[in-house]
Protein backbone atom coordinates (compact mmCIF):
# COMPACT_ATOMS: atom_id res chain seq x y z
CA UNK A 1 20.32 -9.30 12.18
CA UNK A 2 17.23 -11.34 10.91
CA UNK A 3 16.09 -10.44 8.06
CA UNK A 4 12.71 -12.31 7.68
CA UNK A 5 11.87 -10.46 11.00
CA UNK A 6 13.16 -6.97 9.71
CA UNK A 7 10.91 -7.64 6.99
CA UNK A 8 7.94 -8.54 8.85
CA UNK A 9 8.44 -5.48 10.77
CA UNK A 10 8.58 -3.13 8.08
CA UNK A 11 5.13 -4.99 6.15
CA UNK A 12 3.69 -4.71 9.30
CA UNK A 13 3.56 -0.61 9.11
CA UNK A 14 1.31 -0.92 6.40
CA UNK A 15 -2.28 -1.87 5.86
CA UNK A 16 -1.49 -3.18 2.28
CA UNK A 17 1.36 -5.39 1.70
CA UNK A 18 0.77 -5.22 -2.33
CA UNK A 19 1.29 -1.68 -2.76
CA UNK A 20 2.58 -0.84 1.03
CA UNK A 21 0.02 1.99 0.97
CA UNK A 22 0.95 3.73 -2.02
CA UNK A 23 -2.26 2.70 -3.73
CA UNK A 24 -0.07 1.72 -6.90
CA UNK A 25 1.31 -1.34 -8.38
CA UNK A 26 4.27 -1.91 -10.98
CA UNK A 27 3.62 -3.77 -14.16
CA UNK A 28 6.26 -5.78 -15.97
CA UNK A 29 6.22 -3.28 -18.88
CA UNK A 30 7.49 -0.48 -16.25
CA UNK A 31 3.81 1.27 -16.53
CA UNK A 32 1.79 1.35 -13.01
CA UNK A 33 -1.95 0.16 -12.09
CA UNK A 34 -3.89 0.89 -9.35
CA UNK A 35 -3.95 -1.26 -6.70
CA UNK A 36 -7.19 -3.16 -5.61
CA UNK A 37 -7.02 -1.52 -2.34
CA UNK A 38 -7.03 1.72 -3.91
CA UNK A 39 -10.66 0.62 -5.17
CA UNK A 40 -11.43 -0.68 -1.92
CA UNK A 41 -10.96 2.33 0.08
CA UNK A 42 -12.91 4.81 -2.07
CA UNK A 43 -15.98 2.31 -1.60
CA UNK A 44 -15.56 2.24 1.73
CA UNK A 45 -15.50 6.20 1.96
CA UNK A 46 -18.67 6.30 -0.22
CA UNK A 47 -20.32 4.01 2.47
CA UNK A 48 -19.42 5.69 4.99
CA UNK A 49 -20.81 8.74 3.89
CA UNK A 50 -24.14 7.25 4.25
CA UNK A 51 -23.40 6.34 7.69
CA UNK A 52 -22.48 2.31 6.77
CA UNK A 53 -18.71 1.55 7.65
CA UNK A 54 -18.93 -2.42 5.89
CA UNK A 55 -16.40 -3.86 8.38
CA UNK A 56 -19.59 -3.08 10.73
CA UNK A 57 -22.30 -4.28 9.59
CA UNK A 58 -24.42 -7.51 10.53
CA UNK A 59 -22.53 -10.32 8.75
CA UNK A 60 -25.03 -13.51 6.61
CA UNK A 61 -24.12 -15.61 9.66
CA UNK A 62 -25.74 -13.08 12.09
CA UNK A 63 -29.19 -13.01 9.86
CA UNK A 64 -31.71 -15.94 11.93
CA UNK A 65 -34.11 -17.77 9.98
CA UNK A 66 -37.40 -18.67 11.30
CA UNK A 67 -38.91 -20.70 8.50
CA UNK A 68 -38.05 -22.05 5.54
CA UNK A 69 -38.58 -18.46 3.16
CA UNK A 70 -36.02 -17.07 5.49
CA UNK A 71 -33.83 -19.76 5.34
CA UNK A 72 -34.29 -20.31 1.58
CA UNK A 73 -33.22 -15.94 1.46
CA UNK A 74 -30.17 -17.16 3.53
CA UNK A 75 -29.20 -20.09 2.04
CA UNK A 76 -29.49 -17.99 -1.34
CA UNK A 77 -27.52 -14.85 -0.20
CA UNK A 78 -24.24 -17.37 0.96
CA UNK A 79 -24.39 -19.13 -2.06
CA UNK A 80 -24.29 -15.85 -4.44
CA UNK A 81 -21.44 -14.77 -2.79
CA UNK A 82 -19.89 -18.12 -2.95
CA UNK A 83 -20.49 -18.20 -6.50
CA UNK A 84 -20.20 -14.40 -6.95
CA UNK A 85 -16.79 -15.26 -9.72
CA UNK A 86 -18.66 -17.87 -11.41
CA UNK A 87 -21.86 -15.72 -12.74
CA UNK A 88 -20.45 -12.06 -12.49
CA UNK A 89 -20.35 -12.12 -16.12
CA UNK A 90 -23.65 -14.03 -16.51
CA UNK A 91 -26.98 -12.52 -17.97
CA UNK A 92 -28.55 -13.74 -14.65
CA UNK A 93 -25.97 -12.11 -11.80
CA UNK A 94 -27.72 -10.19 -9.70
CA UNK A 95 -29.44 -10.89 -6.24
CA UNK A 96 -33.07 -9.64 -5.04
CA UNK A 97 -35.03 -9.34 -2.14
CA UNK A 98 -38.68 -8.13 -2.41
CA UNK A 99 -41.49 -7.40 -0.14
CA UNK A 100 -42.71 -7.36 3.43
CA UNK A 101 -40.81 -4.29 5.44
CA UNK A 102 -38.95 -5.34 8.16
CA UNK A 103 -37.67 -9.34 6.95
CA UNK A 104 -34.04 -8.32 7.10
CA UNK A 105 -33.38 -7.67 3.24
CA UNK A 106 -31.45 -4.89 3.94
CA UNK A 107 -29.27 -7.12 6.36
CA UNK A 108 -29.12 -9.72 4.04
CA UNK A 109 -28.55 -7.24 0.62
CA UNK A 110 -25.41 -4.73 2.88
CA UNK A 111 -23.73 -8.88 4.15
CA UNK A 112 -23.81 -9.89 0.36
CA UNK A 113 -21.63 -6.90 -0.60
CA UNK A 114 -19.70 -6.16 2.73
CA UNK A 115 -18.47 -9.79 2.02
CA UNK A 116 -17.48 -9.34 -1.46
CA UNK A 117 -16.04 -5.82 -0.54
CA UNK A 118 -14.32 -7.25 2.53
CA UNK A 119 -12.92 -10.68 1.20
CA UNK A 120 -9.12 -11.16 1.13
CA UNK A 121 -8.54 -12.21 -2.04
CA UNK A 122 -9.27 -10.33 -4.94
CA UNK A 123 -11.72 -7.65 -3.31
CA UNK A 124 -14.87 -6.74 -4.96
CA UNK A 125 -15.33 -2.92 -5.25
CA UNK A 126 -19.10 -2.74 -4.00
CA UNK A 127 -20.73 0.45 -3.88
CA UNK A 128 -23.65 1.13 -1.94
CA UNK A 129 -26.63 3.27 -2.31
CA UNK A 130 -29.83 4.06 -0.15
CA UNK A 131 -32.41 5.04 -2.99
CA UNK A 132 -34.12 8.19 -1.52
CA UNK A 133 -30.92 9.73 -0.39
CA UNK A 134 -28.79 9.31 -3.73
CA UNK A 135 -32.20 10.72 -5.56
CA UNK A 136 -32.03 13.65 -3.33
CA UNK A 137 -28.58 14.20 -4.27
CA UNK A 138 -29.14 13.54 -7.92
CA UNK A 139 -32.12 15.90 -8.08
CA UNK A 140 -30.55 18.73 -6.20
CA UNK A 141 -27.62 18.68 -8.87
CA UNK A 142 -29.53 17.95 -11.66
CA UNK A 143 -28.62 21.73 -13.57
CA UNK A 144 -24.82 20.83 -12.16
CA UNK A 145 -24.13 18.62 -15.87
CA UNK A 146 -20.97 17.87 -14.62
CA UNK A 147 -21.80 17.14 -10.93
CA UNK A 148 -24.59 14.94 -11.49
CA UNK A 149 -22.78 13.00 -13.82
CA UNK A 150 -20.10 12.48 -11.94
CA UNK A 151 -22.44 10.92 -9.40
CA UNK A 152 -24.82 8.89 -11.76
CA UNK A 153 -21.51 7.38 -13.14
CA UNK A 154 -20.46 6.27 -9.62
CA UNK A 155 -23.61 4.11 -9.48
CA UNK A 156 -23.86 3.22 -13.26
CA UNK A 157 -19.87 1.88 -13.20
CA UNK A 158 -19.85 0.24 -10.17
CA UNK A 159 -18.36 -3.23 -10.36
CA UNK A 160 -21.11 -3.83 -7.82
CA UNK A 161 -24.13 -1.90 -6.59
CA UNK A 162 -26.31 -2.38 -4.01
CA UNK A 163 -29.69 -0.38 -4.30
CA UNK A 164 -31.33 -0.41 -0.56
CA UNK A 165 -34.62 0.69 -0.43
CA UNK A 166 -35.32 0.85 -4.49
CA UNK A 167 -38.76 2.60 -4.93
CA UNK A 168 -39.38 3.05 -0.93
CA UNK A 169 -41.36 6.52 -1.65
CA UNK A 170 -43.58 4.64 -3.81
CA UNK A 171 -44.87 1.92 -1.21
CA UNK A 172 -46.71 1.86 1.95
CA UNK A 173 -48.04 -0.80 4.04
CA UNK A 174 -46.99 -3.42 1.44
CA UNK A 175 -49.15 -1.47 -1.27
CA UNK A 176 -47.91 1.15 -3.91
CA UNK A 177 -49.60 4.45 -2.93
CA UNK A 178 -52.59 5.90 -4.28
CA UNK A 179 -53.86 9.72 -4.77
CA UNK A 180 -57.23 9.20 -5.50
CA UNK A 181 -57.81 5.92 -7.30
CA UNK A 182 -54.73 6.03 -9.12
CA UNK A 183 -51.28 4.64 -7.97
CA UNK A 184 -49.11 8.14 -8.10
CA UNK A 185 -46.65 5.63 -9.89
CA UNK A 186 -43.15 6.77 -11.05
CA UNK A 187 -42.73 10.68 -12.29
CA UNK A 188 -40.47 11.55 -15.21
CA UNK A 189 -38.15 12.61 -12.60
CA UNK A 190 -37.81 9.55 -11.07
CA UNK A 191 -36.94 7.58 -14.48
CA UNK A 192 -34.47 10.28 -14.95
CA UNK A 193 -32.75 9.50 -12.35
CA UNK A 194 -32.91 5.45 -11.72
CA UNK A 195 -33.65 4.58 -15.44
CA UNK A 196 -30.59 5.52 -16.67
CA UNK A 197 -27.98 4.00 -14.10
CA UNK A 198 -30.48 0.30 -14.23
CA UNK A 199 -30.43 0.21 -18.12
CA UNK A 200 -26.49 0.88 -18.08
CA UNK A 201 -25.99 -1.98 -15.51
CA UNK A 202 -28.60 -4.00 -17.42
CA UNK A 203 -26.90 -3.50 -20.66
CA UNK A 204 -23.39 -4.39 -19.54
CA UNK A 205 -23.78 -6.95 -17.30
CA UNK A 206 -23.07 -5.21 -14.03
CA UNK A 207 -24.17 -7.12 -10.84
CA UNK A 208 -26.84 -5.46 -8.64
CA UNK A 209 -27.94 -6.22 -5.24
CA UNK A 210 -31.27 -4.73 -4.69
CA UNK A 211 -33.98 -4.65 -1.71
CA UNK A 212 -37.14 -3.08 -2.22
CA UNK A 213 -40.59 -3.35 -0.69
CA UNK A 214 -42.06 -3.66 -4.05
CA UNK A 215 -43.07 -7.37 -5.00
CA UNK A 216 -42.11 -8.34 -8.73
CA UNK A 217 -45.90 -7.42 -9.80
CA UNK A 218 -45.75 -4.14 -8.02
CA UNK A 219 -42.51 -3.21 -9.82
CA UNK A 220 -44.36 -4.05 -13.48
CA UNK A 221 -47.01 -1.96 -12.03
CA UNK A 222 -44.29 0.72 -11.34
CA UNK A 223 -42.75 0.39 -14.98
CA UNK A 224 -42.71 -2.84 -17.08
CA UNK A 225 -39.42 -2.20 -18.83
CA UNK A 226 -37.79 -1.41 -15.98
CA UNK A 227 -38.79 -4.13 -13.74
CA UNK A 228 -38.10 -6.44 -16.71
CA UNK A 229 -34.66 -5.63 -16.74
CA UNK A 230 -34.55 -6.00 -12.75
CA UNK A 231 -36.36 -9.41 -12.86
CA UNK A 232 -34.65 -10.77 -15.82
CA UNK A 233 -31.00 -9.85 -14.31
CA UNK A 234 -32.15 -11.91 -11.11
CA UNK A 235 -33.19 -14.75 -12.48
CA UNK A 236 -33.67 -17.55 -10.13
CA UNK A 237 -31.52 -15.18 -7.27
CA UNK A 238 -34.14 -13.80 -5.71
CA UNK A 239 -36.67 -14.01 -2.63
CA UNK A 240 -40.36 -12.29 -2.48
CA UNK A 241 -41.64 -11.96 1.45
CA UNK A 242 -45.25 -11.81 1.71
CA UNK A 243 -47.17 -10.83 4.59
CA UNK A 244 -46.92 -9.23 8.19
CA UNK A 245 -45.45 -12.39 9.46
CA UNK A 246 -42.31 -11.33 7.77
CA UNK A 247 -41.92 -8.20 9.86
CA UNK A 248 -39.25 -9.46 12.14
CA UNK A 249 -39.16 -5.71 13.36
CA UNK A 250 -42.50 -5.90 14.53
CA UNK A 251 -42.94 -9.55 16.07
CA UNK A 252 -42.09 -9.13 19.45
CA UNK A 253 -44.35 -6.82 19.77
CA UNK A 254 -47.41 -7.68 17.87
CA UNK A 255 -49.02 -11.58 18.80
C-alpha cells in the first residue's frame, strides 16, 4: 500500500491539517493550545452574522483607481497588509479612510482584513464591526452587565478590528448634522459605548481599520480626545476623500 497517498487521503478529510479539525494543538510540555484556525473560524462566524462571509468579499485587486487619491488609498491599503507583521506592534499601526460617501473605503477597509484573516500563513484573527449595528446591540444590552461586556470585549480584544461606518449617524452630505445651529455632536451614550473599546485599543496597541465619512477635522469636532487617539494610531496610514467626485456610487449617473 502507499503510504504517502494513504496519508494524503486521510489530510484531505479535513479543512485543517494542523489540528485535523479538532481546533487544538499539542505543546511539547504535554499541555494543549488552541489552534489558529480555531480563532479563525469564530471571526468568520462573527462576520457572518452581519451578513459579510470574508472569503466573499471584493478583494484590493478588484478596487479601480481613477486618479491618483484613489490610487495613493490603494497603493496604501496593499502595502499595510504587506507590512501588517512589521508595525502590528508599532504606535502608528492602524489604517484609515475618511470622507466622501461612496469612494470604496468600505471595499478597501473589509480587503485589508479579509486578507489578513484569509492569508495562509499565520492567520490574523480580524473582527469586523458595522458601527450603528454593534451600537444597537450594545445599547439594547446595556442593563445585561454581563452581556454587554461580553460583547464590548469582543471588539476591545480583537487582534484586529475593523470599524465600518464609525460615526455614520453623525454625518450627512459630507457635513456633521445640525439641530438648530448646533452640530447634535456625540451623546454620553455614544462615548459609552465607542470610547471605551477605542481607548483600550489605543492603549495597547491593537490595530484598527476604520472607514468613516467624517474627515480628521470633523472627528476633532466630534471629540478631540477621541479623534486624537484615532489620528495619532494612523499616522501616515491614512487617506481623506474630498468632494462629490469621489462618489464612485454616484458617477455614472450624475455628469
Amino acid at each position: 500500500m502507499n503510504t504517502t497517498s494513504q496519508n494524503t487521503e486521510v489530510n484531505s478529510k479535513y479543512r485543517c491539517q494542523k489540528c485535523n479539525d479538532t481546533s487544538w494543538l499539542n505543546n511539547e510540555d504535554g499541555t494543549y493550545k488552541r489552534c489558529e484556525c480555531f480563532e479563525k473560524e469564530y471571526a468568520e462566524r462573527l462576520w457572518s452574522n452581519f451578513g459579510v462571509k470574508p472569503g466573499e468579499v471584493k478583494k484590493l485587486n478588484e478596487y479601480k483607481p481613477y486618479d491618483e487619491l484613489t490610487t495613493m488609498a490603494r497603493d496604501k491599503a496593499i502595502e499595510y497588509v504587506h507590512n501588517f507583521d512589521k508595525v502590528r506592534t508599532l504606535r502608528e499601526n492602524s489604517f484609515g479612510l475618511f470622507g466622501q460617501a461612496g469612494a470604496g473605503k468600505s471595499h478597501l477597509i473589509i480587503a485589508v482584513g479579509a486578507a489578513l484573516l484569509n492569508r495562509e500563513k499565520s492567520p490574523i484573527s480580524v473582527i469586523y464591526m458595522p458601527y450603528l449595528e454593534v451600537m444597537r446591540e450594545l445599547k439594547a444590552n446595556a442593563l445585561d452587565d454581563e452581556v454587554y461586556l461580553r460583547i464590548s470585549s469582543r471588539y476591545q480584544r480583537a487582534q484586529v478590528l475593523i470599524i465600518d461606518d464609525l460615526f455614520k449617524d453623525k454625518v450627512k452630505n459630507g457635513q456633521l448634522i445640525k439641530f438648530g445651529n448646533q452640530y447634535i455632536g456625540l451623546t454620553e451614550a455614544d462615548m459609552k459605548h465607542i470610547y471605551p473599546i477605542l481607548n483600550y485599543r489605543y492603549i495597547n496597541h491593537l490595530p484598527t481599520l476604520i472607514s468613516t465619512e467624517c474627515t480628521p477635522k470633523m472627528l476633532m469636532d466630534l471629540d478631540e480626545a477621541l479623534a486624537g487617539r484615532i489620528l495619532e494610531a494612523c499616522g501616515d496610514n491614512m487617506v481623506v476623500f474630498q468632494g462629490t467626485k469621489y462618489n464612485f456610487r454616484m458617477r455614472r449617473f450624475v455628469k
